[in-house]
C-alpha atoms as a PDB file:
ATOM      1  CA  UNK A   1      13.392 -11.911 -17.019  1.00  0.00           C
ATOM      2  CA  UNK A   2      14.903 -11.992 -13.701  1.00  0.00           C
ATOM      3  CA  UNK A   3      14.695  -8.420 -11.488  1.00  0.00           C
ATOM      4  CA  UNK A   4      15.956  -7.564  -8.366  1.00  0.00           C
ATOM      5  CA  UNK A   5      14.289  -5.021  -5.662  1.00  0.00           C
ATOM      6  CA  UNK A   6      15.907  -3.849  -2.115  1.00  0.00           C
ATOM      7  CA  UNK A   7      13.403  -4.072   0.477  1.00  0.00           C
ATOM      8  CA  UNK A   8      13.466  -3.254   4.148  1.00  0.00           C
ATOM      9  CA  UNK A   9      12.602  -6.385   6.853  1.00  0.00           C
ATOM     10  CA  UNK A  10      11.470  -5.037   9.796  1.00  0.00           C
ATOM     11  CA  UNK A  11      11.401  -7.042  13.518  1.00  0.00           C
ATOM     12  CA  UNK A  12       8.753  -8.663  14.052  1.00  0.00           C
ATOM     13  CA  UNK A  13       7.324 -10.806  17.293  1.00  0.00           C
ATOM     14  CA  UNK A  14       4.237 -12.317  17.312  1.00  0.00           C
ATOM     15  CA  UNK A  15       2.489 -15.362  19.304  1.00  0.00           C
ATOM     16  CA  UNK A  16       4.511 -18.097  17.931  1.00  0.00           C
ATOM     17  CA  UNK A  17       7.435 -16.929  15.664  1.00  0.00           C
ATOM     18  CA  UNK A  18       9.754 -13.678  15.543  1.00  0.00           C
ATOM     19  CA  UNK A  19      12.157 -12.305  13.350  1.00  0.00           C
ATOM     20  CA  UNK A  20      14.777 -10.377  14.771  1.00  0.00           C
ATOM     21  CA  UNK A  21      16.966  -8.046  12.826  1.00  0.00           C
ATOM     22  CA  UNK A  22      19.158  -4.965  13.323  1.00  0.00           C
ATOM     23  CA  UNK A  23      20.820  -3.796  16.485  1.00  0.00           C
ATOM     24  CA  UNK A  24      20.161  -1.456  19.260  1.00  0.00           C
ATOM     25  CA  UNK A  25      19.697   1.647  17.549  1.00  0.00           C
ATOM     26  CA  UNK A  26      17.045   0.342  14.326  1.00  0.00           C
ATOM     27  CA  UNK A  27      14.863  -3.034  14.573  1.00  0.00           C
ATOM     28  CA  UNK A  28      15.528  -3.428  10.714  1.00  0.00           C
ATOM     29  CA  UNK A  29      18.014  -4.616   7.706  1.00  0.00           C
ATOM     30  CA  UNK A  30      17.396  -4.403   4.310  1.00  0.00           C
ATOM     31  CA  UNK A  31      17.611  -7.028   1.854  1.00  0.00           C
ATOM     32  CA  UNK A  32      17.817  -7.614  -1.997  1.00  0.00           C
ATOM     33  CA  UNK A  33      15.754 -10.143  -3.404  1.00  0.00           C
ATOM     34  CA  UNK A  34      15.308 -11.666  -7.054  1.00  0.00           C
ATOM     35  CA  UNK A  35      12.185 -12.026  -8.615  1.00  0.00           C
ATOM     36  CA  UNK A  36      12.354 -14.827 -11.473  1.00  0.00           C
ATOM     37  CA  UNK A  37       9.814 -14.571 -14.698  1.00  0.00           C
ATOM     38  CA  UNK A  38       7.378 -16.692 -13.487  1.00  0.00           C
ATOM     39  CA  UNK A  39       6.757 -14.626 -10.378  1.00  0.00           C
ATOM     40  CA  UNK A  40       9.046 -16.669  -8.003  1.00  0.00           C
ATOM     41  CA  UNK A  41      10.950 -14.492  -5.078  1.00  0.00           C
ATOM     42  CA  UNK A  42      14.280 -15.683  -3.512  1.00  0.00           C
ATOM     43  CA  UNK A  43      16.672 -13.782  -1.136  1.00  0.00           C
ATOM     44  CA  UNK A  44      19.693 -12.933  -2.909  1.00  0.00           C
ATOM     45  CA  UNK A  45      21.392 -10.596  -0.236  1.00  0.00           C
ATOM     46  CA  UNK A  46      21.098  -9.301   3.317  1.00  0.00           C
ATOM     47  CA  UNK A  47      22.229  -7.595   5.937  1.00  0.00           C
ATOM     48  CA  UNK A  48      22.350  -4.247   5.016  1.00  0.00           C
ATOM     49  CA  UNK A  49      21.946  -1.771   7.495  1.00  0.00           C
ATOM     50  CA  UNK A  50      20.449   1.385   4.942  1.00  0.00           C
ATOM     51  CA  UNK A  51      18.767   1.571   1.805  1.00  0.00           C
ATOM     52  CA  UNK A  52      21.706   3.393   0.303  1.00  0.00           C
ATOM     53  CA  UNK A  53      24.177   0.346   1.399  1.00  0.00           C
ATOM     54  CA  UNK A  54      21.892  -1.963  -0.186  1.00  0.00           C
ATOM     55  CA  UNK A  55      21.581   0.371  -3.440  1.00  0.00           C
ATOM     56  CA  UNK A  56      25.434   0.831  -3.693  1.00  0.00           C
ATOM     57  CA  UNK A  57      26.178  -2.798  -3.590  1.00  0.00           C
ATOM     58  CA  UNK A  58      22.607  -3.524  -6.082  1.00  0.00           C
ATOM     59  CA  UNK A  59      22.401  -0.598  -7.917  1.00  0.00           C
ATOM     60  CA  UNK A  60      20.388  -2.359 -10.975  1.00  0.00           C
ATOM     61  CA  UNK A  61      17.721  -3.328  -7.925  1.00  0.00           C
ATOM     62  CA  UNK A  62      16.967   0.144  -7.429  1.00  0.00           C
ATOM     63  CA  UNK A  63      13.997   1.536  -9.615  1.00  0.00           C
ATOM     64  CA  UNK A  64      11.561   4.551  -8.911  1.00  0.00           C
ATOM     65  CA  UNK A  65       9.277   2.515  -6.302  1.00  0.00           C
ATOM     66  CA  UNK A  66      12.372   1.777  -4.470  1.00  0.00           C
ATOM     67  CA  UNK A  67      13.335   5.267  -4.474  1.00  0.00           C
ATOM     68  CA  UNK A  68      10.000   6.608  -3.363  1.00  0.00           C
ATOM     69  CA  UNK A  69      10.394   4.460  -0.608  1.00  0.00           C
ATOM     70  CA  UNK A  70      13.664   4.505   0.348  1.00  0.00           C
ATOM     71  CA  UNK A  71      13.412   7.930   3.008  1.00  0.00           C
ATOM     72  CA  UNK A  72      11.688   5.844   5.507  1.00  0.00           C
ATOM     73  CA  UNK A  73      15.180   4.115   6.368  1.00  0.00           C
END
């Protein structure tokens, strides 16, 4: 069984890589990614510049984890 989750991706540099994302007023996005049922993640979304974006265009990733999360964006 397949399930989706929004999760927040937040800038990141370090010695050798980086990961920019966001703009000049947050250093993150959120994403949605898929979880297959043998454990497998993939990145079926991005971009999104709030949890509630992300939720509105996802709604059947959001659960209660998500929720309880979801004031830090």
């Amino acid at each position: 069984m397949e399930r989706q989750f929004i999760v927040r991706v937040d800038s990141f540099e370090g010695r050798d890589t980086y990961l920019r994302c966001g703009d000049y007023k947050q250093d993150h996005l959120f994403c949605v990614i898929s979880i297959d049922g043998e454990g497998k993640p993939e990145i079926v979304d991005n971009g999104y510049r709030s949890f509630g974006e992300a939720a509105e265009a996802w709604p059947d990733a959001i659960n209660a984890k998500t929720l309880s999360t979801a004031r830090r964006d």
